[in-house]
Protein backbone atom coordinates (compact mmCIF):
# COMPACT_ATOMS: atom_id res chain seq x y z
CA UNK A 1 234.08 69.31 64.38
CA UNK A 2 232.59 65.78 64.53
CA UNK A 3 230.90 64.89 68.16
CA UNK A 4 232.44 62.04 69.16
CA UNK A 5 235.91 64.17 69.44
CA UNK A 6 236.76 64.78 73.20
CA UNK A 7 239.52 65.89 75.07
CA UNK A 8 241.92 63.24 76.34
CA UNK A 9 240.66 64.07 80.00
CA UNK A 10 237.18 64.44 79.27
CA UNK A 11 236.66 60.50 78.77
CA UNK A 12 234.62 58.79 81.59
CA UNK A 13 236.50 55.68 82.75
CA UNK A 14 234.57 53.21 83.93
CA UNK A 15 234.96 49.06 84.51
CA UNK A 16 238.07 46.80 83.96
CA UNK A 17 237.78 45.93 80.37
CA UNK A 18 241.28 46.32 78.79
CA UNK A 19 239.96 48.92 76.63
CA UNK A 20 239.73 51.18 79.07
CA UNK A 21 243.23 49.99 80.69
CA UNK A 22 244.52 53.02 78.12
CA UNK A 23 242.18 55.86 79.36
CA UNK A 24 241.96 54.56 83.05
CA UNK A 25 245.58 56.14 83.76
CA UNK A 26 245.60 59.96 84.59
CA UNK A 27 246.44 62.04 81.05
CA UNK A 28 245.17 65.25 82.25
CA UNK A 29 248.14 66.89 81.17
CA UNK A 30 249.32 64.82 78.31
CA UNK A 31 249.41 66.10 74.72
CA UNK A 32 247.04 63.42 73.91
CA UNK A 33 243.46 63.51 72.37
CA UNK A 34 240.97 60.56 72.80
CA UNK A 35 238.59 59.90 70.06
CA UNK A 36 235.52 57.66 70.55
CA UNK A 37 235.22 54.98 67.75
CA UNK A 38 231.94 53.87 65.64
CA UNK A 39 230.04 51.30 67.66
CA UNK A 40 230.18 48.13 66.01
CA UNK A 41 227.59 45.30 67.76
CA UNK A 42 229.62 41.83 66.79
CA UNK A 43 233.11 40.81 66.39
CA UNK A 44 233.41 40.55 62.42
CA UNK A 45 234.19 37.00 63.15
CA UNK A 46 230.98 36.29 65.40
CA UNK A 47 229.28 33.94 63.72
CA UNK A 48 232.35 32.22 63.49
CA UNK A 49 232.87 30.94 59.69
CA UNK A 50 230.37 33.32 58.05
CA UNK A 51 230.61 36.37 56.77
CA UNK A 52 234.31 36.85 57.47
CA UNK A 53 234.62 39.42 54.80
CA UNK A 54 232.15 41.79 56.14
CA UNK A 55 233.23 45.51 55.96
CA UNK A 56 231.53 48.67 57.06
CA UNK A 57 229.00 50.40 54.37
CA UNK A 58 226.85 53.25 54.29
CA UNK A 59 224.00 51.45 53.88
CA UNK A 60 224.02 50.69 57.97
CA UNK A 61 226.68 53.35 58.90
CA UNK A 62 228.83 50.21 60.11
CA UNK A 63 232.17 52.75 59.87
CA UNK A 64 234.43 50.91 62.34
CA UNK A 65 235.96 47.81 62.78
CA UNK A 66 236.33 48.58 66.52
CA UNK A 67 234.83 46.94 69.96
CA UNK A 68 232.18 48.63 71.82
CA UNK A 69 233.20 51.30 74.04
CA UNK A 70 236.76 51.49 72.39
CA UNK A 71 238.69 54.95 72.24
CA UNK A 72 241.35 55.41 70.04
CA UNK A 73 244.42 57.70 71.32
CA UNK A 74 246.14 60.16 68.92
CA UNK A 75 248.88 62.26 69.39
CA UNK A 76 248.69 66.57 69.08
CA UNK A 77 250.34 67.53 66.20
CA UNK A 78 253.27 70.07 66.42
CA UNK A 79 253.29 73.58 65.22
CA UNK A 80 256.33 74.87 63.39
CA UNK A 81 255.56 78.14 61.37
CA UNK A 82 258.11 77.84 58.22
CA UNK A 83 256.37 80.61 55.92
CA UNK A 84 256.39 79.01 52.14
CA UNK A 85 253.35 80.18 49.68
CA UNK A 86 255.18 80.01 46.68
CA UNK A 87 257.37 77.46 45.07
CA UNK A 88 260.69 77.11 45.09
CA UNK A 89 261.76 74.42 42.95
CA UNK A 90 265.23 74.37 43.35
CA UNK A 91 265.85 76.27 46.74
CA UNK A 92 266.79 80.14 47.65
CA UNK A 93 270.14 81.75 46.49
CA UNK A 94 271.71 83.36 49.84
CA UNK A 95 274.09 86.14 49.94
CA UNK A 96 275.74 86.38 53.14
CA UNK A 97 274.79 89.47 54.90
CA UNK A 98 272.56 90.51 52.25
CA UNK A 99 268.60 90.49 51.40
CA UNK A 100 267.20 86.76 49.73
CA UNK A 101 267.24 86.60 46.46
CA UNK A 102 263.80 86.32 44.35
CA UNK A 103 264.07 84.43 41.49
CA UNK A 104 261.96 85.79 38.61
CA UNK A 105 259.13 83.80 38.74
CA UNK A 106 258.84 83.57 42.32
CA UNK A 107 257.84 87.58 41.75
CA UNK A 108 255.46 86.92 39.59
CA UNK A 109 253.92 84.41 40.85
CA UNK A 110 254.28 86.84 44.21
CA UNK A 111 252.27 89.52 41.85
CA UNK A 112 250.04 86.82 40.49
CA UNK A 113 248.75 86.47 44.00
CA UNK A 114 248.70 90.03 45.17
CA UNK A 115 245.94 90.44 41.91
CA UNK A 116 243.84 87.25 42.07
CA UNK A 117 242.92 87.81 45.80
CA UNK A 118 239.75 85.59 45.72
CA UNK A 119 241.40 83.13 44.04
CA UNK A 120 244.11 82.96 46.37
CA UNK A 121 241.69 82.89 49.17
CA UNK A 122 239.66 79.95 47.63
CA UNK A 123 243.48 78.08 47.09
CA UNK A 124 243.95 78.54 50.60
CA UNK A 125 240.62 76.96 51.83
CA UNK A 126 240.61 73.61 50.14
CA UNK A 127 243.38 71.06 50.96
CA UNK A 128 243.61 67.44 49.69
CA UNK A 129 243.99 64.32 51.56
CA UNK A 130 245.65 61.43 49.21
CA UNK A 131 245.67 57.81 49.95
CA UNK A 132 248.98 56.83 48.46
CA UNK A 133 248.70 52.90 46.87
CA UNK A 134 246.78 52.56 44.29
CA UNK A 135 246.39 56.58 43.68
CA UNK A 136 249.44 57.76 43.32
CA UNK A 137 251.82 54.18 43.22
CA UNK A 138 251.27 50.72 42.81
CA UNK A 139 254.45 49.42 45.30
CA UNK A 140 257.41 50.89 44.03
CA UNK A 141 256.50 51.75 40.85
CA UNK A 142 254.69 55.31 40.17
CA UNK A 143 251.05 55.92 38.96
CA UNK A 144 251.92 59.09 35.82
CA UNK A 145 248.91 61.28 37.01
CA UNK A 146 250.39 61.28 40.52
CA UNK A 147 253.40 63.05 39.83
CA UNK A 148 251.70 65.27 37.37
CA UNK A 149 248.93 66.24 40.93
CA UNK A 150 251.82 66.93 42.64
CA UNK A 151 253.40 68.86 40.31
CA UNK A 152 250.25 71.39 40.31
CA UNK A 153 249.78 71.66 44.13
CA UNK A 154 253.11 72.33 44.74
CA UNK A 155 252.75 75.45 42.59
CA UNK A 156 252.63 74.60 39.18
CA UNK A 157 249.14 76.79 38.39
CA UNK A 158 248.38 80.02 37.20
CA UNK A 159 248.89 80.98 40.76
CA UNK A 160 251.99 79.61 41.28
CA UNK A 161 250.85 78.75 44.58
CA UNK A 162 250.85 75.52 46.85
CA UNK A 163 247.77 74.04 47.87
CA UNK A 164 247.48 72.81 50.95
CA UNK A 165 247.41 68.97 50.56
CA UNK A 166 248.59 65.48 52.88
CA UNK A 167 248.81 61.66 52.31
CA UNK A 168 247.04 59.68 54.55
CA UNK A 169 248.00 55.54 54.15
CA UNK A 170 247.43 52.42 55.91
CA UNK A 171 250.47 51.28 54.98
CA UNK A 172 252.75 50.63 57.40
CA UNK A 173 256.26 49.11 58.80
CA UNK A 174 258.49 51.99 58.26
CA UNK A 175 259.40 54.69 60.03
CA UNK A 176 258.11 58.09 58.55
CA UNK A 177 261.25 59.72 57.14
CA UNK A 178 262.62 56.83 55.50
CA UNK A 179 259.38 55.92 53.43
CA UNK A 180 258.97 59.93 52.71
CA UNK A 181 262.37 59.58 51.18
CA UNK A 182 261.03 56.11 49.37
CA UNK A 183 257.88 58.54 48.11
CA UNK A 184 259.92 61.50 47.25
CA UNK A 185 262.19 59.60 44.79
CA UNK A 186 259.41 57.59 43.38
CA UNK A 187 256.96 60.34 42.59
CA UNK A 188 259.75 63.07 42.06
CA UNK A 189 258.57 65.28 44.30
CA UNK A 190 259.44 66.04 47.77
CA UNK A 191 257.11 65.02 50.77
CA UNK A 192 258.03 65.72 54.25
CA UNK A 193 257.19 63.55 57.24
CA UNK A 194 255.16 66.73 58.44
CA UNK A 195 252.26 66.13 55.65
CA UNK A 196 252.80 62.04 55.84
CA UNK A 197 250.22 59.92 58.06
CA UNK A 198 250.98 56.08 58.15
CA UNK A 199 248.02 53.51 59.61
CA UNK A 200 250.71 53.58 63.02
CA UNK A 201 251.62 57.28 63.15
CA UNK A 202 248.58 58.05 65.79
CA UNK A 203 249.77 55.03 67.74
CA UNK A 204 252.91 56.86 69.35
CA UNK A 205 250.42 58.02 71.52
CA UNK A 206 250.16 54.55 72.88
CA UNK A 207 253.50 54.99 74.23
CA UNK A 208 252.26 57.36 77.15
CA UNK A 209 250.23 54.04 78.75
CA UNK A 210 251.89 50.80 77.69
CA UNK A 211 255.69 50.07 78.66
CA UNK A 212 256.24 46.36 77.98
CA UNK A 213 254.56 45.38 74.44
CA UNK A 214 254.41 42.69 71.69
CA UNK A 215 254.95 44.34 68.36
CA UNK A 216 253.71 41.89 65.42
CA UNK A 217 254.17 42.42 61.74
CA UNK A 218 256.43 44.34 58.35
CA UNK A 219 259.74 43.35 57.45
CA UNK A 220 262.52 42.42 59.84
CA UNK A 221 263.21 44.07 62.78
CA UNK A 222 261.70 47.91 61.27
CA UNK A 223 258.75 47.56 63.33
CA UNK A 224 260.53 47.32 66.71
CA UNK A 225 262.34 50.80 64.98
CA UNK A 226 259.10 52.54 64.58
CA UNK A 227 258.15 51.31 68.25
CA UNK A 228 261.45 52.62 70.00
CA UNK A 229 261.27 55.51 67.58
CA UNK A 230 257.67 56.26 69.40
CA UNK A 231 258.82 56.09 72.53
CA UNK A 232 257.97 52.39 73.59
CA UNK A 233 260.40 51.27 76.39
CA UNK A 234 260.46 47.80 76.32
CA UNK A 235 259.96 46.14 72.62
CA UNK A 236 259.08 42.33 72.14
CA UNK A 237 258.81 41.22 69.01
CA UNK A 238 257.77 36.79 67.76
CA UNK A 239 261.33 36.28 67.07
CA UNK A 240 262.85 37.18 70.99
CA UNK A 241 259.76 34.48 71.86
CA UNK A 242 260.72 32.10 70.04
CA UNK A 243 264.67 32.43 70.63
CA UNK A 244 263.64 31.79 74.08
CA UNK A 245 261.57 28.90 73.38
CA UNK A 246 261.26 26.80 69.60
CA UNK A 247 258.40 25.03 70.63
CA UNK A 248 256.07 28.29 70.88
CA UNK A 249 255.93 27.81 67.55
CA UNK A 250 256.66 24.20 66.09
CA UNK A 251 256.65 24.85 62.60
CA UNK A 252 258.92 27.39 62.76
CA UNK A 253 262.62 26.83 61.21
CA UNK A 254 264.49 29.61 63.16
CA UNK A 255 267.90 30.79 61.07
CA UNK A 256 270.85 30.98 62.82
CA UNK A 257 271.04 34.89 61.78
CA UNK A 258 267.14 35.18 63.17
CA UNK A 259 268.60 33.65 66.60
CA UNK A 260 271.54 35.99 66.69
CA UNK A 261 269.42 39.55 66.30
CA UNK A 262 266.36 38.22 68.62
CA UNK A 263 266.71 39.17 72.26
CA UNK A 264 265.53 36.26 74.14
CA UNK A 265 264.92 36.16 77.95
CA UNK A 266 262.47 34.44 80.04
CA UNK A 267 259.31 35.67 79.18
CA UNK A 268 257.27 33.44 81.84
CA UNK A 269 258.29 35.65 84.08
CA UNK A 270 257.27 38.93 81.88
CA UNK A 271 253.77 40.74 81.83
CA UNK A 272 253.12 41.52 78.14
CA UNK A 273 250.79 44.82 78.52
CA UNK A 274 249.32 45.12 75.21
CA UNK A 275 249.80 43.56 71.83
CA UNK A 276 250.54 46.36 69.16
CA UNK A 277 250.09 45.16 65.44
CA UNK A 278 251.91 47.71 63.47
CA UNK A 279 251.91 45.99 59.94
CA UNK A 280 250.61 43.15 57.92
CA UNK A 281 252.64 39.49 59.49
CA UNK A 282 255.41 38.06 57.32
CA UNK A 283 254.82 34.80 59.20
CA UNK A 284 251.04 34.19 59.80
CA UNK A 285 251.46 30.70 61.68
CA UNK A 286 254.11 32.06 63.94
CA UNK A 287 252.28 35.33 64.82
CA UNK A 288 248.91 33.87 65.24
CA UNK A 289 250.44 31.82 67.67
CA UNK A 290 252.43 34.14 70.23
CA UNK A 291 249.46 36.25 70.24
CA UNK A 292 246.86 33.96 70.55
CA UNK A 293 249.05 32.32 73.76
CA UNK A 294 249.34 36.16 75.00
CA UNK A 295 245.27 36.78 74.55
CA UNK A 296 244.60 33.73 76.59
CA UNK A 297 247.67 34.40 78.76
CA UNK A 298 246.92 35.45 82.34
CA UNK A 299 247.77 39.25 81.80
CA UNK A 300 250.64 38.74 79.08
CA UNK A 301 252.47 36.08 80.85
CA UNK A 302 253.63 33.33 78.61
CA UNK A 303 253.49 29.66 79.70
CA UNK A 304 250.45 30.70 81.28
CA UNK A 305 246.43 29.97 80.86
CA UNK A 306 243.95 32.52 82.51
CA UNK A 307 241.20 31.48 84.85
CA UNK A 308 238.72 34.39 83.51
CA UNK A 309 239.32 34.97 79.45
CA UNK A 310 237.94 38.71 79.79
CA UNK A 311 239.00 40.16 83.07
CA UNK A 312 243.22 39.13 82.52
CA UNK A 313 243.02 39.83 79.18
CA UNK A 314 245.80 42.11 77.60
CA UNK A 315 244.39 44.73 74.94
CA UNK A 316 245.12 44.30 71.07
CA UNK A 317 245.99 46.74 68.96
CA UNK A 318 245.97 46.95 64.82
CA UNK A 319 247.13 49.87 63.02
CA UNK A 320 244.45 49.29 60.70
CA UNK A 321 242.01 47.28 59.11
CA UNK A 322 241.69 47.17 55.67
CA UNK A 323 240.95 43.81 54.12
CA UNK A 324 242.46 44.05 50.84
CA UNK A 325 245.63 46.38 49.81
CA UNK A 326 246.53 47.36 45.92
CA UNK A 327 250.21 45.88 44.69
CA UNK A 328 251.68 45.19 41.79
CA UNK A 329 250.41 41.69 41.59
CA UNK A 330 247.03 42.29 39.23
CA UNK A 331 245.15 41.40 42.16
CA UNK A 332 244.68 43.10 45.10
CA UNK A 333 246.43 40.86 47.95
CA UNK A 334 244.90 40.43 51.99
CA UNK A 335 245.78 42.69 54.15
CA UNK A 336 245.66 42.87 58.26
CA UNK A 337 241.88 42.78 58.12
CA UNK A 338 242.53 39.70 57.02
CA UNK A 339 245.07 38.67 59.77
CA UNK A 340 242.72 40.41 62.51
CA UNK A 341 239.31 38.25 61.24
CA UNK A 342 241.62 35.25 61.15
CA UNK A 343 242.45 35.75 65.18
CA UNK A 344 238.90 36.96 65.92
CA UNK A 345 237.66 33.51 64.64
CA UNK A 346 240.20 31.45 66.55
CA UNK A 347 239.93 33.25 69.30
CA UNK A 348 236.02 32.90 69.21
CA UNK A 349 236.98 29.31 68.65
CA UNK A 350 238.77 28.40 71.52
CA UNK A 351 237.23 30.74 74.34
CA UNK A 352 233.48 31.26 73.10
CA UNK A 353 234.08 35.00 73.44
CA UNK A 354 234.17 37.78 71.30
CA UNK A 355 237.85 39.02 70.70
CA UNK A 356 237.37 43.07 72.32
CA UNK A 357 240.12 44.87 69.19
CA UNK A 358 241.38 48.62 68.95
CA UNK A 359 241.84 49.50 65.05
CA UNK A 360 243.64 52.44 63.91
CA UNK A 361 243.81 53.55 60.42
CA UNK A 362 241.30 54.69 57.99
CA UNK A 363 238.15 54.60 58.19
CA UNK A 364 238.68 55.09 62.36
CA UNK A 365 237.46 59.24 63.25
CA UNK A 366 240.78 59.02 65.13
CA UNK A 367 242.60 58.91 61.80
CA UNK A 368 240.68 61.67 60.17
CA UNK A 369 241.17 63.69 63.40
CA UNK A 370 244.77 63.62 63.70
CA UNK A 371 244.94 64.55 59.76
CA UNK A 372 243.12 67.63 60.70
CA UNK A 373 245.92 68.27 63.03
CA UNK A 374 248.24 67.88 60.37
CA UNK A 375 246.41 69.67 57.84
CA UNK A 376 246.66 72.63 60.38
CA UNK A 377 250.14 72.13 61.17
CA UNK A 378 251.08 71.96 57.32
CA UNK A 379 248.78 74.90 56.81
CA UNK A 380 251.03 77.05 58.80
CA UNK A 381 254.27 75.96 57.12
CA UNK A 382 253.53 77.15 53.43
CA UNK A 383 250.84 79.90 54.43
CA UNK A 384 251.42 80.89 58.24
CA UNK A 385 247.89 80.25 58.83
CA UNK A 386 246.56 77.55 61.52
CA UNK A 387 242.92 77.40 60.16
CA UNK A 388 241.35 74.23 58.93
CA UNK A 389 240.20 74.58 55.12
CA UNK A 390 236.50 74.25 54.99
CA UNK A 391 236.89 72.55 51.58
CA UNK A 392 238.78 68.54 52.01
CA UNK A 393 239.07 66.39 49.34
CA UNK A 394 239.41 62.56 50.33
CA UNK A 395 241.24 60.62 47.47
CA UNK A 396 241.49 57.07 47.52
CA UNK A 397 240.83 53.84 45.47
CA UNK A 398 239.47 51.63 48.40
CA UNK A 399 235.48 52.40 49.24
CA UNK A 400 235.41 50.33 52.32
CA UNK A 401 238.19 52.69 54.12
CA UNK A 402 238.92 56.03 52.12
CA UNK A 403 235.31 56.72 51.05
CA UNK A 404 233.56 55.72 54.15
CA UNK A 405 235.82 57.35 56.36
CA UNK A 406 235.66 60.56 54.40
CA UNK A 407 232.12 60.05 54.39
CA UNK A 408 231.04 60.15 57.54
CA UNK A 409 233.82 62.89 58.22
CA UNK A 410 232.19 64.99 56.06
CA UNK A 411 234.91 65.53 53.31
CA UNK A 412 234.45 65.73 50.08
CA UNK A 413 235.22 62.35 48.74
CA UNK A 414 236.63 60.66 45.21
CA UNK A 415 237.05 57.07 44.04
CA UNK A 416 239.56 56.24 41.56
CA UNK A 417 239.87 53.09 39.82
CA UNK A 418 243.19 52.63 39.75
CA UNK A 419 243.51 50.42 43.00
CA UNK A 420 241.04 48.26 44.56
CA UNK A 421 238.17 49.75 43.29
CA UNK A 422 237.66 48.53 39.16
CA UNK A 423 234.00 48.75 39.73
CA UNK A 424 231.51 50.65 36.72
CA UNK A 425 229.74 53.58 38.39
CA UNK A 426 230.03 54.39 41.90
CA UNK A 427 229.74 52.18 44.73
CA UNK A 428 226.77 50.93 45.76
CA UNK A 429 227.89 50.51 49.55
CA UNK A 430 229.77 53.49 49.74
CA UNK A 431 229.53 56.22 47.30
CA UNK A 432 231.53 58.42 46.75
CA UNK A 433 230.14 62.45 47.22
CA UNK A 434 232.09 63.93 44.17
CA UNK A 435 232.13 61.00 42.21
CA UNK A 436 234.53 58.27 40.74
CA UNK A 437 237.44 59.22 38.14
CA UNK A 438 239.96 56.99 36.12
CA UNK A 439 242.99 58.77 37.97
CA UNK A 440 243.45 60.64 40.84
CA UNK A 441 244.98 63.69 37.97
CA UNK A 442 241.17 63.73 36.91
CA UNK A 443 239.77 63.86 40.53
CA UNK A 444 242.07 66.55 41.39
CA UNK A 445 241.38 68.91 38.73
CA UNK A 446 237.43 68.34 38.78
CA UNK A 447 237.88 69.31 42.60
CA UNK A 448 239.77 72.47 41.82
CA UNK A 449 237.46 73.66 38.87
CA UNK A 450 234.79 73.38 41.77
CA UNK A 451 236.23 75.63 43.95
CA UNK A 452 238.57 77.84 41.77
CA UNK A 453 236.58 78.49 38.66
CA UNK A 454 236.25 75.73 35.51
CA UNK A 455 238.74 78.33 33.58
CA UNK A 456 241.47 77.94 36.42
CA UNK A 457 245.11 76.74 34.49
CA UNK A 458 247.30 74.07 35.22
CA UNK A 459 249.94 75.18 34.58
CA UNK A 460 252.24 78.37 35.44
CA UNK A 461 252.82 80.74 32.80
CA UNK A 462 256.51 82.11 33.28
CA UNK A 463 255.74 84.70 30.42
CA UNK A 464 252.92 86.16 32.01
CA UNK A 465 253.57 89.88 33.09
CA UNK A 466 250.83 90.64 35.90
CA UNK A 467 250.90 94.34 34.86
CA UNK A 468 250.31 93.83 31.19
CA UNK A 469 247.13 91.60 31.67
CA UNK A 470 248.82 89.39 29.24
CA UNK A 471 247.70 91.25 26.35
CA UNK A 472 250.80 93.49 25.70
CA UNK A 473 249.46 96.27 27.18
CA UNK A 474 249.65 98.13 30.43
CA UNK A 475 246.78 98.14 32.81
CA UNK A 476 247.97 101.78 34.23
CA UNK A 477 247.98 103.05 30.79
């Protein structure tokens, strides 16, 4: 287990920065974790115009888009033990008041296991962790090769067993269950929120310490969903700001529909207590705006300037910070690393300070810790078994946040080129360890050739009889 992961009540609180405003409350018997970031010396945006697209590399082990000192709370995962090793493609037959019934190739692929023993054990100790756009979609439309991955690790291999696997995404603006539904449908296979990590997943945690929060960013009002869904009790959003007052934002053209689902009230005489970016911002003039009012606010109070720019400063939170995200457009669009470096330089512009940020998402140890959590949790579902696999496979097309992050996890990473990455070789900043494929069906089946043999199969054979070897005769002979 990496170092910088402590116990929630082990962190040492110290000053009045508001990153510590999080960790300075007691949590001692919270089901929270706290997990340190990497130390980053300047804002991104601290030189101001230059070098606004900087983004961590192995080179200099810059891993985090995070303040000094920050430390990023994540939520324990649950444990519910719902015993699954093989597939079961379309569900069990029950006979009321009788035994399950087996269909024939569950049995086999029962016997398959009860024979191949190392095998088995080898299945069971690697996992994969999958981003999800640009590896296995682009938007709404499906990559082939990831249906045909998913396909195998849900049990289509000579095994017939599932390997452990999760999907770990900074995308974001949804709640869990219905974009597991949007996934299941598009790759034609069925996820469950228990094996699904979104950039804001670990941020429910948040809701512990904050009460009273600005939510920025996705489509509508989803994100102030996700929020309440979380546990956040009182949810601002820009639109209830500027129902209460046009002139927050002057270039605005406010809808009659936007004014009648806002909930406006008099916000002068509210104290904003953090600033929670959930998603990239549908309206950047608008949103850079309210927040930049808020960051310069005397402690979140609107209509108001503060006398000391550090010390009445509300925290910011992003869920993550990726610069660039694969769509269907050919090229890949800006992302909330863009949206963050755009407030770090204004903010730096108008106050001479460094902006102090919390980022979530990949490539954050937070993020990777919590999908440990999940990997255990989802190990005990289809194999009643909470321990970690010592064999991870990172797959993802972006260097800067997949590789990286799995990098300095220690995972086993791949780069596929079907995303952001369209690079020849691997990348010079941030290599991948296993190397870089043309799909994520290629990186998937070099990985389990590694660790299961380079004769392992694909595919399960429903005519293979365990006892006759295959060969038409019986082993007992």
């Amino acid at each position: 287990m990496p170092s910088s992961v402590r116990s929630y009540e082990d962190v040492e609180v110290g000053g009045q920065s508001p990153l510590t405003k999080a960790k300075s409350r007691d949590n001692s018997h919270g089901p929270t974790i706290a997990v340190d970031s990497f130390q980053s010396t300047l804002a991104d945006a601290s030189s101001f115009m230059h070098n606004l697209s900087m983004s961590p590399s192995m080179k200099d082990r810059r891993g985090s888009r995070n303040s000094i000192g920050s430390v990023l709370v994540i939520p324990r995962s649950k444990r519910q033990s719902r015993l699954s090793s093989v597939h079961y493609p379309d569900g069990v037959a029950q006979r009321p008041g009788m035994p399950v019934i087996q269909a024939s190739r569950d049995i086999l692929a029962s016997q398959m296991q009860d024979l191949s023993g190392e095998k088995v054990r080898a299945a069971k100790n690697m996992a994969f962790v999958f981003d999800i756009d640009g590896v296995l979609v682009h938007g709404d439309r499906l990559i082939p090769e990831g249906q045909q991955v998913l396909e195998i690790l849900n049990g289509n291999n000579e095994l017939g067993i599932k390997i452990p696997h999760i999907f770990l995404t900074n995308g974001s603006g949804k709640l869990e269950g219905p974009r597991c539904e949007q996934l299941s449908k598009i790759l034609r296979s069925p996820i469950s929120t228990d094996q699904f990590i979104q950039s804001h997943t670990p941020m429910r945690a948040l809701a512990e310490h904050y009460s009273t929060v600005l939510v920025v960013g996705g489509e509508g009002y989803k994100c102030r969903e996700v929020a309440e869904e979380y546990g956040f009790k009182d949810i601002i959003v820009p639109n209830d700001i500027v129902a209460w007052d046009p002139t927050i934002a002057p270039y605005r053209v406010f809808t009659d529909e936007e004014r009648a689902t806002s909930r406006p009230r008099d916000f002068s005489q509210v104290n904003i207590e953090a600033i929670m970016v959930f998603s990239d911002s549908r309206d950047y003039a608008t949103d850079m705006q309210i927040v930049m009012d808020l960051l310069r606010s005397k402690n979140g109070q609107l209509h108001t300037v503060a006398d000391d720019p550090v010390s009445e400063r509300i925290p910011i939170y992003f869920s993550q910070g990726d610069l660039l995200c694969p769509t269907e457009h050919p090229i890949p669009r800006m992302s909330q690393g863009a949206f963050r470096i755009g407030l770090e330089a204004m903010y730096k512009a108008l106050t001479g300070i460094d902006l102090e940020r919390i980022v979530y998402g990949k490539p954050e140890p937070a993020t990777y810790q919590f999908a440990d959590e999940v990997i255990r949790s989802w190990m005990e579902q289809i194999h009643n078994d909470e321990t970690l696999p010592e064999n991870i496979y990172m797959i993802g097309d972006n260097p800067a946040s997949d590789i990286v992050g799995g990098n300095n996890y220690n995972w086993n990473t791949c780069l596929v080129r079907t995303g952001v990455y369209q690079g020849e070789g691997n990348d010079d900043e941030n290599p991948a360890s296993v190397g870089v494929f043309v799909n994520v069906l290629e990186a998937v089946k070099t990985a389990m050739r590694k660790e299961l043999g380079v004769d392992f199969k694909f595919e399960f054979d429903h005519s293979m009889n365990p006892v006759l070897h295959g060969n038409g005769a019986s082993a007992i002979e």
